[in-house]
Protein backbone atom coordinates (compact mmCIF):
# COMPACT_ATOMS: atom_id res chain seq x y z
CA UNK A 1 0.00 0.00 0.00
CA UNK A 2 0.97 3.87 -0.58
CA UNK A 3 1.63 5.95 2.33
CA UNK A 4 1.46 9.05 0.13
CA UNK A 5 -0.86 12.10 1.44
CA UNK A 6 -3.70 13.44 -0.65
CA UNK A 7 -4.08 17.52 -0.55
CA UNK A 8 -7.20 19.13 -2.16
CA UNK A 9 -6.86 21.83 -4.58
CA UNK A 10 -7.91 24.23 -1.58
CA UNK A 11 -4.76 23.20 0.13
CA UNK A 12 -2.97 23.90 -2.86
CA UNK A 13 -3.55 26.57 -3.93
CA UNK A 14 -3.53 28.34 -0.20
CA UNK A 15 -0.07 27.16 0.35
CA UNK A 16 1.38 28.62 -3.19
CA UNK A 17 -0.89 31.83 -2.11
CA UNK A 18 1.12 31.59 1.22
CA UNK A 19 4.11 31.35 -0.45
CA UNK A 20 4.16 34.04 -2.76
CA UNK A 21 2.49 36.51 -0.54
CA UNK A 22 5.48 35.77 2.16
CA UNK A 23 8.24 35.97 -0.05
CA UNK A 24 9.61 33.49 1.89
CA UNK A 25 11.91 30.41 0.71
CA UNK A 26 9.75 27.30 -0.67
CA UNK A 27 11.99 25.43 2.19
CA UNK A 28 10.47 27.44 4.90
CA UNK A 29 6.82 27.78 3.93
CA UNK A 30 7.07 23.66 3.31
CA UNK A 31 7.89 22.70 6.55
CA UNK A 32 5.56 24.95 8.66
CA UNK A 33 2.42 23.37 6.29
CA UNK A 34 3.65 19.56 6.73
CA UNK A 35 4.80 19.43 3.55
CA UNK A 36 8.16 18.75 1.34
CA UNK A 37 9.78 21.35 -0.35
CA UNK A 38 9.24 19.34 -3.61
CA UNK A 39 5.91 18.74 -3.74
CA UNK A 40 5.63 22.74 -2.76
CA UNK A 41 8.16 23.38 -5.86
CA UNK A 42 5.62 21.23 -8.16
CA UNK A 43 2.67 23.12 -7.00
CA UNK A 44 4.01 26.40 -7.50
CA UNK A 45 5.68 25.58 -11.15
CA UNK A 46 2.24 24.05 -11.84
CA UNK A 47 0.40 27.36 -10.51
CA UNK A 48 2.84 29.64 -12.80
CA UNK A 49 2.47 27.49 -15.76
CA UNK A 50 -1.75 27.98 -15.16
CA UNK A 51 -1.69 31.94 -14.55
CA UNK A 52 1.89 33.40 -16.65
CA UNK A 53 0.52 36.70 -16.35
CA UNK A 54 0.22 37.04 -13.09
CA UNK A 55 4.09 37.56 -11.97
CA UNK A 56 4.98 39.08 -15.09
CA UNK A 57 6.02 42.06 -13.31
CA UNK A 58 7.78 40.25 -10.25
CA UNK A 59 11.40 40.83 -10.76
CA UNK A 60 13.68 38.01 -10.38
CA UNK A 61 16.91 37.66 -8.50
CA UNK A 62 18.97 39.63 -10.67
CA UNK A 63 17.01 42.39 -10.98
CA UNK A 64 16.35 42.78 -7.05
CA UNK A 65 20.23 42.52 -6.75
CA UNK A 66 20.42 45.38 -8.79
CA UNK A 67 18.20 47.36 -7.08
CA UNK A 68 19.89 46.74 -3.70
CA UNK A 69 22.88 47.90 -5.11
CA UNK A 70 21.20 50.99 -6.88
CA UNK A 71 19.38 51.41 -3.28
CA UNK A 72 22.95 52.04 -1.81
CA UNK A 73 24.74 54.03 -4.13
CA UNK A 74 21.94 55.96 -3.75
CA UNK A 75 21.99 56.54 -0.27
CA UNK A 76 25.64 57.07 -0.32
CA UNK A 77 25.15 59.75 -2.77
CA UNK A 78 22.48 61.39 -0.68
CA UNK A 79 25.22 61.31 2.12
CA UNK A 80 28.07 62.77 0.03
CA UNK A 81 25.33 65.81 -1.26
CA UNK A 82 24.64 66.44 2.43
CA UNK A 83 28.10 66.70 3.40
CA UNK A 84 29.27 68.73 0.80
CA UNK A 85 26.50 71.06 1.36
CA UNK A 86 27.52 71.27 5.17
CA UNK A 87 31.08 71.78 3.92
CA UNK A 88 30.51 74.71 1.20
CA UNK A 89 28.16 76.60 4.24
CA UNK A 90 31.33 76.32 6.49
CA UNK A 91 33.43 77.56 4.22
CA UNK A 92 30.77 80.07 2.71
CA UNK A 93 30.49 81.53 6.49
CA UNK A 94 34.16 81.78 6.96
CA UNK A 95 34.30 83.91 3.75
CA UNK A 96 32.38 86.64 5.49
């Protein structure tokens, strides 16, 4: 006899809703439902294949790395305007 588990579409299609909204790693979200990461994996790749435009806009891992990094050049810009800005008053104010 099989000892495999049965899960109705329900279940399904909550835990690849669970998933996606979390943004957490298919490992993680697998293991707090009961369930292995696989069989997760398969639902999800079966969910994308069924609805392709619905993550059309998610970016994938390259594209959020370059955003981090454009994040923080950013930022350090920002910090470099401010400082230079302090540093041209101070020197504006000593002119006088």
């Amino acid at each position: 006899m099989s000892n495999r588990r049965k899960f109705s579409p329900e279940f399904k299609a909550e835990a690849v809703e669970l998933l996606i909204s979390s943004g957490r790693p298919i490992v993680q979200v697998a293991k707090e439902i009961g369930v292995s990461d696989g069989t997760l994996g398969n639902w999800v790749r079966a969910w994308k294949e069924e609805h392709p435009e619905a993550l059309q806009d998610d970016p994938g891992p390259v594209e959020w790395a370059k955003y981090k990094a454009l994040q923080a050049e950013n930022a350090e810009l920002k910090r470099e305007i401010e400082f230079l800005g302090k540093v041209s008053a101070f020197f504006a104010a000593k002119q006088r």
